[in-house]
Protein backbone atom coordinates (compact mmCIF):
# COMPACT_ATOMS: atom_id res chain seq x y z
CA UNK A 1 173.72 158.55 -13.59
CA UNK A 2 175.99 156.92 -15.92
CA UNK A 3 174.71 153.30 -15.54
CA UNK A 4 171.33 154.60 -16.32
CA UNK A 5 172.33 156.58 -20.10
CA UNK A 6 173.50 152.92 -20.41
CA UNK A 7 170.87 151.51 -19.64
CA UNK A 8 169.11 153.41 -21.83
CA UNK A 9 170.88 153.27 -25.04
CA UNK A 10 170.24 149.48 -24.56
CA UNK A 11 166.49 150.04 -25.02
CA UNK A 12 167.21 152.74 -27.96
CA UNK A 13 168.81 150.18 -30.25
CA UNK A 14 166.88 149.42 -33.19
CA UNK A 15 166.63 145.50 -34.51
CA UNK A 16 168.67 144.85 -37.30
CA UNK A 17 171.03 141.93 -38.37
CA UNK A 18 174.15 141.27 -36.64
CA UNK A 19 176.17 141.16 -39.61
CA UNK A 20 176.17 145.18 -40.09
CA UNK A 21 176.92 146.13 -36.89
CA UNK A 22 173.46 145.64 -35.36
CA UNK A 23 171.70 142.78 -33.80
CA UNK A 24 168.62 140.32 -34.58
CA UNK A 25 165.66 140.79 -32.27
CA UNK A 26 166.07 137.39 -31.72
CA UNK A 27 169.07 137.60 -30.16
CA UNK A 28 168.77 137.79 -26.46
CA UNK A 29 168.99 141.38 -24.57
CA UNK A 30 170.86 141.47 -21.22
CA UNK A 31 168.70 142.12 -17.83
CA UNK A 32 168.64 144.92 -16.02
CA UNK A 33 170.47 143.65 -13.74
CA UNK A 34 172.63 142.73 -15.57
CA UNK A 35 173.22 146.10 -17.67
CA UNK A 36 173.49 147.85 -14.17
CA UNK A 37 176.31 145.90 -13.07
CA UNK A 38 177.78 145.54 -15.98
CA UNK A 39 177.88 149.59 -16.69
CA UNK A 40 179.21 150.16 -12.78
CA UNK A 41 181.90 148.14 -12.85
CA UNK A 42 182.89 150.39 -16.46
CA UNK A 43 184.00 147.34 -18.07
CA UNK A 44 183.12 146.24 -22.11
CA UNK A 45 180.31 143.72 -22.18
CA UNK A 46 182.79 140.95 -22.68
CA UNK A 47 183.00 137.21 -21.40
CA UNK A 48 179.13 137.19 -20.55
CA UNK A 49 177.31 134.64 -21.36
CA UNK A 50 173.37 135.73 -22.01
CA UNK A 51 170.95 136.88 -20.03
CA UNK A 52 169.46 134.36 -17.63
CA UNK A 53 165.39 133.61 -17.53
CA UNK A 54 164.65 133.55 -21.43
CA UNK A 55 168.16 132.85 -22.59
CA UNK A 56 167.40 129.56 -24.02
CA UNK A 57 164.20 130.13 -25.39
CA UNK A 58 165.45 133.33 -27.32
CA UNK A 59 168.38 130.63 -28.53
CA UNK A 60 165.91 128.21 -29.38
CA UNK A 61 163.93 131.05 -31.63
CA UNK A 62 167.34 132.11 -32.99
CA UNK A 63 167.84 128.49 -34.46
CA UNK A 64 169.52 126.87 -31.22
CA UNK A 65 172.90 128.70 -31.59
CA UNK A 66 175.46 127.76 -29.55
CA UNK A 67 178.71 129.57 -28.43
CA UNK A 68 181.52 128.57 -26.75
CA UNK A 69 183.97 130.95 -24.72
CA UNK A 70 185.48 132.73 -27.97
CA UNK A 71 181.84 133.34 -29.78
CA UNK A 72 180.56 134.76 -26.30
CA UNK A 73 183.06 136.96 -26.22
CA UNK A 74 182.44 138.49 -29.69
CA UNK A 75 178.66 138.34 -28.82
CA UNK A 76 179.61 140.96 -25.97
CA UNK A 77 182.03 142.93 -27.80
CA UNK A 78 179.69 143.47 -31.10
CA UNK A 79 177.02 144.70 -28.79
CA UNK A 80 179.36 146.92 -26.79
CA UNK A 81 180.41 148.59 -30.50
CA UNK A 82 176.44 148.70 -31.31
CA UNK A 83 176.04 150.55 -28.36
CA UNK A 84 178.76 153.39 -28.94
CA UNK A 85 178.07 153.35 -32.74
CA UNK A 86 178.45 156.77 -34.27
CA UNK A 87 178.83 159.13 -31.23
CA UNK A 88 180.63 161.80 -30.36
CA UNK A 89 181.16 163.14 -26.73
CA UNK A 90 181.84 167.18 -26.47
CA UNK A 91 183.42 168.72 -23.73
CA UNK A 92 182.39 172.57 -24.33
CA UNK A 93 183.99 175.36 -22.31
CA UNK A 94 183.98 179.09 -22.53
CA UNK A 95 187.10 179.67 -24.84
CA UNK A 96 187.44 180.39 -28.43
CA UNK A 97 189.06 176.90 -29.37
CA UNK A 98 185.17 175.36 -27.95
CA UNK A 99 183.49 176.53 -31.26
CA UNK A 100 186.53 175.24 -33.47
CA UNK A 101 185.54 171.46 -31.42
CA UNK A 102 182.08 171.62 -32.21
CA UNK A 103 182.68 173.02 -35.50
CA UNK A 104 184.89 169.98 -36.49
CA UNK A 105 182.53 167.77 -34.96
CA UNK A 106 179.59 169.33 -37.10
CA UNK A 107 181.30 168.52 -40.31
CA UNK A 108 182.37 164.54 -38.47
CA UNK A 109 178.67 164.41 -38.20
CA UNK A 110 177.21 165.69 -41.52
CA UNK A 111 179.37 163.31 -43.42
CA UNK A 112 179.02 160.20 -41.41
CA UNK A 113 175.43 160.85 -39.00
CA UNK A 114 176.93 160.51 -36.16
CA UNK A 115 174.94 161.21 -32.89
CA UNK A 116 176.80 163.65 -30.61
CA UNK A 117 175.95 165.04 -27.38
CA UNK A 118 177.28 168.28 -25.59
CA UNK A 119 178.27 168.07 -22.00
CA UNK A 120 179.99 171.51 -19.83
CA UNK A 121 181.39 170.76 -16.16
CA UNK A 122 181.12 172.86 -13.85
CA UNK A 123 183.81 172.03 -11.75
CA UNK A 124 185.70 173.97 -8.39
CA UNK A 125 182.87 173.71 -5.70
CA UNK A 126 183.57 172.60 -2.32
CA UNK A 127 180.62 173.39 -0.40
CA UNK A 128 181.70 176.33 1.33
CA UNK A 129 179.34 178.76 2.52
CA UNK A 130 178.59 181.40 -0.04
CA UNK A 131 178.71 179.23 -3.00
CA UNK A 132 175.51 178.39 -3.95
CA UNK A 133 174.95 181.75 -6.14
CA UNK A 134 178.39 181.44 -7.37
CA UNK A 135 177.32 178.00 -8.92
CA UNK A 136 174.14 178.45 -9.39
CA UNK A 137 175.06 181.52 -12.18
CA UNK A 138 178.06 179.09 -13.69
CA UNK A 139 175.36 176.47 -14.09
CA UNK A 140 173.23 179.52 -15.99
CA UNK A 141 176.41 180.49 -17.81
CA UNK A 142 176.89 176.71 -18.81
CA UNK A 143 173.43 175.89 -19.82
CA UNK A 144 173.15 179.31 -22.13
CA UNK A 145 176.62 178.46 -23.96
CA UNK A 146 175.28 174.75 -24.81
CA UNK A 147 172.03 176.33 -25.85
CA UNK A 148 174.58 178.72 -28.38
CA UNK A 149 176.39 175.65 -29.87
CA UNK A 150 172.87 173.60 -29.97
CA UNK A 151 171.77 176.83 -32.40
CA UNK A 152 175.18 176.71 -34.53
CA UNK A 153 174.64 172.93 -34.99
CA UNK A 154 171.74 172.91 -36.21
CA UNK A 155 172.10 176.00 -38.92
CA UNK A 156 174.04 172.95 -40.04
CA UNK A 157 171.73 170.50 -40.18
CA UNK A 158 173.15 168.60 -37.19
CA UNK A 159 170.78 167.86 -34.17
CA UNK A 160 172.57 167.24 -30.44
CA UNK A 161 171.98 166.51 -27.26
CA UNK A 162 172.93 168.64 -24.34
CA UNK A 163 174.48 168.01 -20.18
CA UNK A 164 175.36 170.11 -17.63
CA UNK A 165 177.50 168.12 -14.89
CA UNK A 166 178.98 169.76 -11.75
CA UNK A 167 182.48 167.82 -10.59
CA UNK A 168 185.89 167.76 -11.71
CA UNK A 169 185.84 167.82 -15.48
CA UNK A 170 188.96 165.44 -16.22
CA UNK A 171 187.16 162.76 -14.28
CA UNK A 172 183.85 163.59 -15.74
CA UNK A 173 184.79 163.07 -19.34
CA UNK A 174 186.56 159.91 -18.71
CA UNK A 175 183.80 158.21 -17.31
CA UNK A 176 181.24 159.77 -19.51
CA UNK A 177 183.63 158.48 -22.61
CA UNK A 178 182.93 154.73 -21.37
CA UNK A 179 179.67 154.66 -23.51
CA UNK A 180 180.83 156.78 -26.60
CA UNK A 181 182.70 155.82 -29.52
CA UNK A 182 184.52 159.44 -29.60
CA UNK A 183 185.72 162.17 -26.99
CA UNK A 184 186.09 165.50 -28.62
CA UNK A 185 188.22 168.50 -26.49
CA UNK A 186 190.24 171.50 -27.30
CA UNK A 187 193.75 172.79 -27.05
CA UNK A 188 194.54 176.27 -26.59
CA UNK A 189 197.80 176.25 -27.88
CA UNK A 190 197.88 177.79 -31.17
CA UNK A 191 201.48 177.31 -32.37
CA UNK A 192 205.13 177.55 -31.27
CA UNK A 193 205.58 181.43 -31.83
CA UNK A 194 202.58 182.21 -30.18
CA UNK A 195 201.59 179.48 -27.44
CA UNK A 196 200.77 178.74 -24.99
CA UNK A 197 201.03 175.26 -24.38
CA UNK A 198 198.20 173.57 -22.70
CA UNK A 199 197.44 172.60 -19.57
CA UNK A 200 198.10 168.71 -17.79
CA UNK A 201 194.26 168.14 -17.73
CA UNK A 202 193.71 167.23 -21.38
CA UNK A 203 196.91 165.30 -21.49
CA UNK A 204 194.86 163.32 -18.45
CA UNK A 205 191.70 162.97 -20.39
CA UNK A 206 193.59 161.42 -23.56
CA UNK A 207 195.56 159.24 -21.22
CA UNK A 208 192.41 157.89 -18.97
CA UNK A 209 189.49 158.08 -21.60
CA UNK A 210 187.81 154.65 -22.55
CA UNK A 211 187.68 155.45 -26.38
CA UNK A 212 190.03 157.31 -28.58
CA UNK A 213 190.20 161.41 -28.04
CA UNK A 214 190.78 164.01 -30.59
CA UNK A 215 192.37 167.04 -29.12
CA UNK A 216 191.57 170.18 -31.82
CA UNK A 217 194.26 173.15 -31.34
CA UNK A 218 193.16 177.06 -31.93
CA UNK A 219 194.13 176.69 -35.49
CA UNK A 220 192.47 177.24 -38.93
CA UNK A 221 192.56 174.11 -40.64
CA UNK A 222 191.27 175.09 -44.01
CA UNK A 223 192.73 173.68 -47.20
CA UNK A 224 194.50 170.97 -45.15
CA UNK A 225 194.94 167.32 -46.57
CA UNK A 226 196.56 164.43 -45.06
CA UNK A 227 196.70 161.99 -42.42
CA UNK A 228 199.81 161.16 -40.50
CA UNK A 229 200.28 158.33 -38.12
CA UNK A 230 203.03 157.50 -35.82
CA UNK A 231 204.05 153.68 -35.43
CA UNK A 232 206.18 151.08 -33.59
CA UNK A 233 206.29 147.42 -32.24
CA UNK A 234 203.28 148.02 -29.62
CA UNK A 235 199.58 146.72 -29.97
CA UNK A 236 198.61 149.84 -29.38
CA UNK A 237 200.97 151.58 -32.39
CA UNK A 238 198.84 148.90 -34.51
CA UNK A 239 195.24 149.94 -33.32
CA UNK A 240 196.55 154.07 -34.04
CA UNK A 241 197.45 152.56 -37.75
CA UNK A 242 193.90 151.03 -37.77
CA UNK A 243 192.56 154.39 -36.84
CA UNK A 244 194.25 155.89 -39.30
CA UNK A 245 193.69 153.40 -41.87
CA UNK A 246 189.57 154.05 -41.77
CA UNK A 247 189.97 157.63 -41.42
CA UNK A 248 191.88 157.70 -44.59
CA UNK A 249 189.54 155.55 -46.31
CA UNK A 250 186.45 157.45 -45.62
CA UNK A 251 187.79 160.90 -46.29
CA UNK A 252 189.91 160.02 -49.20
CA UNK A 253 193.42 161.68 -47.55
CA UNK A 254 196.85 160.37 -48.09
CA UNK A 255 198.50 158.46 -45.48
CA UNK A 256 201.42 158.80 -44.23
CA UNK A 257 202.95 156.12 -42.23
CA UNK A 258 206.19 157.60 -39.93
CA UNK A 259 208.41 155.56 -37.56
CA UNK A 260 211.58 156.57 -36.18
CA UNK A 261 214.57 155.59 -34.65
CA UNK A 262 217.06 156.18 -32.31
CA UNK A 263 220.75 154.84 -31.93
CA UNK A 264 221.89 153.73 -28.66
CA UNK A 265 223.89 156.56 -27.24
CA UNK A 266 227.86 156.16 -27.67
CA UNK A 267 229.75 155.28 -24.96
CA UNK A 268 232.82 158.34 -24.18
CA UNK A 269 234.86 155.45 -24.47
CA UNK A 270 234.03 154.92 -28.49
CA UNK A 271 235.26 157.21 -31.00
CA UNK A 272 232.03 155.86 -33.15
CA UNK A 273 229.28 153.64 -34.12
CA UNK A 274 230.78 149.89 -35.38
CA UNK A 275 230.56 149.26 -39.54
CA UNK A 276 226.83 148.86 -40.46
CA UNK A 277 225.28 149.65 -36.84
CA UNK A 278 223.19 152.47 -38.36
CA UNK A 279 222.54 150.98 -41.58
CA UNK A 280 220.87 147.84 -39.43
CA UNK A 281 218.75 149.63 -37.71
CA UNK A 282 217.28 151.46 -39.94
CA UNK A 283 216.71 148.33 -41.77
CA UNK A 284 215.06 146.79 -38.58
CA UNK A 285 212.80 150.36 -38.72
CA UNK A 286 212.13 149.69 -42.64
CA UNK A 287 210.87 145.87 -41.56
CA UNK A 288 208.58 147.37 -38.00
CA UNK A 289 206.70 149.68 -40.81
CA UNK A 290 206.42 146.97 -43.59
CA UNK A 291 204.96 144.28 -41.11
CA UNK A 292 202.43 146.87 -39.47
CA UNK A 293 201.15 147.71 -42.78
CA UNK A 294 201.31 144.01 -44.17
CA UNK A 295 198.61 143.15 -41.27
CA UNK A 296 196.30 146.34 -42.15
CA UNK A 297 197.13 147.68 -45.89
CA UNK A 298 195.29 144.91 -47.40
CA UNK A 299 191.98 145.72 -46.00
CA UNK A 300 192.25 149.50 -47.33
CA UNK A 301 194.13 148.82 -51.22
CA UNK A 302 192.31 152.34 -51.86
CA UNK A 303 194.48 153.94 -49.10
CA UNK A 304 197.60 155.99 -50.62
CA UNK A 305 200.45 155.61 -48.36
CA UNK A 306 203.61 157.32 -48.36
CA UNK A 307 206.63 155.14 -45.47
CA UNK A 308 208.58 157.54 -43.46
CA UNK A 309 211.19 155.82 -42.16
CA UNK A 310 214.26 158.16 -40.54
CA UNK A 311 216.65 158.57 -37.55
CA UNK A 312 215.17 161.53 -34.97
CA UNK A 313 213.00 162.18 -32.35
CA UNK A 314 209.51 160.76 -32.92
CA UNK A 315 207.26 163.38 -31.52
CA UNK A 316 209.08 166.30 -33.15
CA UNK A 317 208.80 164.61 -36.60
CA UNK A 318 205.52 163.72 -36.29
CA UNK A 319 204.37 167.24 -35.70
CA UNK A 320 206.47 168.29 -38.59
CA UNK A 321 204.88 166.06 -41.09
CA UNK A 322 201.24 166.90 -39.58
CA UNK A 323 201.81 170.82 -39.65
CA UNK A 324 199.92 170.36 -42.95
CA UNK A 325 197.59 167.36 -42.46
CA UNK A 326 194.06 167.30 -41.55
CA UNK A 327 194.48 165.22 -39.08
CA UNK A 328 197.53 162.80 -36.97
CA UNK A 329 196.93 159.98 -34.89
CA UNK A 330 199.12 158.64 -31.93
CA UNK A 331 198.53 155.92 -29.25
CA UNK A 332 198.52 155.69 -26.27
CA UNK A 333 199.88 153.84 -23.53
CA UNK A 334 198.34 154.79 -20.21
CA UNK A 335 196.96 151.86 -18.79
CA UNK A 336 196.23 150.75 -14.69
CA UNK A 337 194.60 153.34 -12.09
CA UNK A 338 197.59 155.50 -11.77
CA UNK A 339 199.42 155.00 -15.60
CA UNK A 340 196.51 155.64 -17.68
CA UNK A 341 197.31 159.79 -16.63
CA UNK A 342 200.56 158.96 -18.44
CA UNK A 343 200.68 159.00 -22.18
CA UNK A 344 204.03 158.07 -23.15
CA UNK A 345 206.56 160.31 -23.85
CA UNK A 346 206.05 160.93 -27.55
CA UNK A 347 202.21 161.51 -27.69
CA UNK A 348 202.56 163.74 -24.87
CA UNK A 349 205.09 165.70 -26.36
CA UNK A 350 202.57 165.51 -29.63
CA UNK A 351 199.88 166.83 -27.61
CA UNK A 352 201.99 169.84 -26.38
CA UNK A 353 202.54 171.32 -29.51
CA UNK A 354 199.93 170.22 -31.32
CA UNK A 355 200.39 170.79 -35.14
CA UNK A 356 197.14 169.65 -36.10
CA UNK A 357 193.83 167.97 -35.15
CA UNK A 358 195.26 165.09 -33.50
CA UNK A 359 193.55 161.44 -32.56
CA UNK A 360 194.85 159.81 -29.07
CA UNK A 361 193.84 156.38 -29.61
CA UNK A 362 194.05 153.38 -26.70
């Protein structure tokens, strides 16, 4: 179950010091107990305060530390990035975009070591009489193609885990992407003059998964360059730019940095737009790009970035300026039981006709 691979990649951590990432042995390690609540409830490993029993001894070893509410909280969250550090979930089907998703991921892996483990649902049973074979060869099917992408991995050096789940495969990945720092799927659409578009259940898994998603289209993406990144006024538009930001930094791309805007529609009673209307607003665009960038651009100064600034719809030129980048990134805004199936407008319309490997990022 999921609260036990939790559970588990507590006990897999190695020591080391909590100022790269990792932890002191001397720092305390949550209970049982307290892992398996903590991992069914799906929430980060926030607002705890240590485990009870040896908690104060273990903070008397450490050198007596003491935390109030705020250092707690980055206690929990530090450990909850420890624990998805450098992984990479896979949803693998039987279609030819599958092999371009693990294929992306292998190179993701080789350059940074990431850990990444292969899961194929095997979704559609109900229990009616006469399925057992029927599943029973998918789950056969399943287990030979992870065995085939398992053998391509490593002829590349990379080493993966494998899963075979039965159950609907939206909700599968979602919860499965609670304890991973990366959910890798494919697109079949392969461009507007061939198509076709895909389907509503990856636009569900980038709107309900618990860590950003890259969706990969059926495209060759050789001798691309180039990150693009779509921004506004939201928190979330700032975490994308962060995204974005690292991305850049590690694989040396330019980054390009686009916001749009749109007037407010004229009234049939106007003939047009009063003296400087247009002007200001794209003044007050110029200013949204400038502050998200003053916040981040600092920590990157090796980061080349190009501002788009421009009246039109955000989606289509987003698309436009990625139909030659490596990779774009978008945010999202589902949030709540029933809006986190809902993207937002523009990254849905992104993820529709994809024009590039694109990053969904909460």
């Amino acid at each position: 179950m999921l609260r036990d691979r939790v559970a588990d990649r507590w006990a897999e951590r190695p020591a080391a010091s909590a100022l790269d990432g990792t932890f002191d042995p001397s720092e305390t390690i949550p209970s049982a107990d307290h892992r398996e609540s903590t991992a069914l409830d799906g929430r980060s490993l926030r607002n705890r305060s240590c485990a009870a029993g040896e908690s104060a001894a273990s903070h008397d070893l450490a050198g007596e530390r003491h935390r109030d509410e705020r250092d707690t909280t980055s206690y929990w969250q530090r450990m909850t990035e420890t624990i998805m550090e450098q992984s990479i979930l896979v949803g693998v089907t039987d279609s030819a975009v599958s092999r371009r998703v693990v294929d992306w991921v292998s190179a993701r892996a080789l350059e940074r070591g990431c850990r990444i483990e292969l899961v194929s649902v095997v979704g559609g049973a109900v229990g009616v009489v006469g399925e057992g074979p029927i599943v029973e060869a998918a789950m056969k099917s399943a287990g030979i193609l992870l065995e085939r992408e398992v053998e391509f991995l490593r002829s590349r050096g990379v080493v993966a885990e494998t899963r075979i789940v039965r159950g609907d495969p939206v909700g599968e990945l979602i919860d499965s992407s609670m304890v991973f720092d990366l959910l890798a799927i494919g697109s079949d659409y392969r461009g507007s003059a061939v198509g076709p578009r895909r389907g509503p259940h990856g636009v569900r898994i980038a709107a309900g998964a618990h860590c950003p998603v890259v969706v990969v289209p059926d495209m060759d993406m050789s001798g691309r360059r180039g990150i693009v990144v779509g921004v506004d006024r939201s928190p979330i538009a700032r975490r994308a730019l962060a995204f974005a930001f690292a991305e850049a930094e590690r694989s040396g791309d330019p980054l390009t940095v686009l916001h749009t805007w749109q007037p407010v529609p004229l009234p049939r009673t106007m003939r047009g737009y009063p003296h400087g209307y247009l002007s200001g607003v794209q003044t007050l665009a110029e200013e949204t790009v400038d502050l998200a960038l003053a916040e981040i651009s600092p920590e990157h100064p090796g980061v080349r970035i190009t501002r788009v600034v421009e009246q039109g719809p955000p989606a289509q030129r987003l698309n436009e300026l990625a139909s030659h980048a490596r990779l774009a990134v978008v945010g999202s805004h589902g949030r709540g039981a029933l809006a986190r199936f809902l993207l937002g407008s523009t990254s849905q319309q992104v993820l529709d006709e994809l024009s590039t490997v694109t990053a969904v990022v909460r």
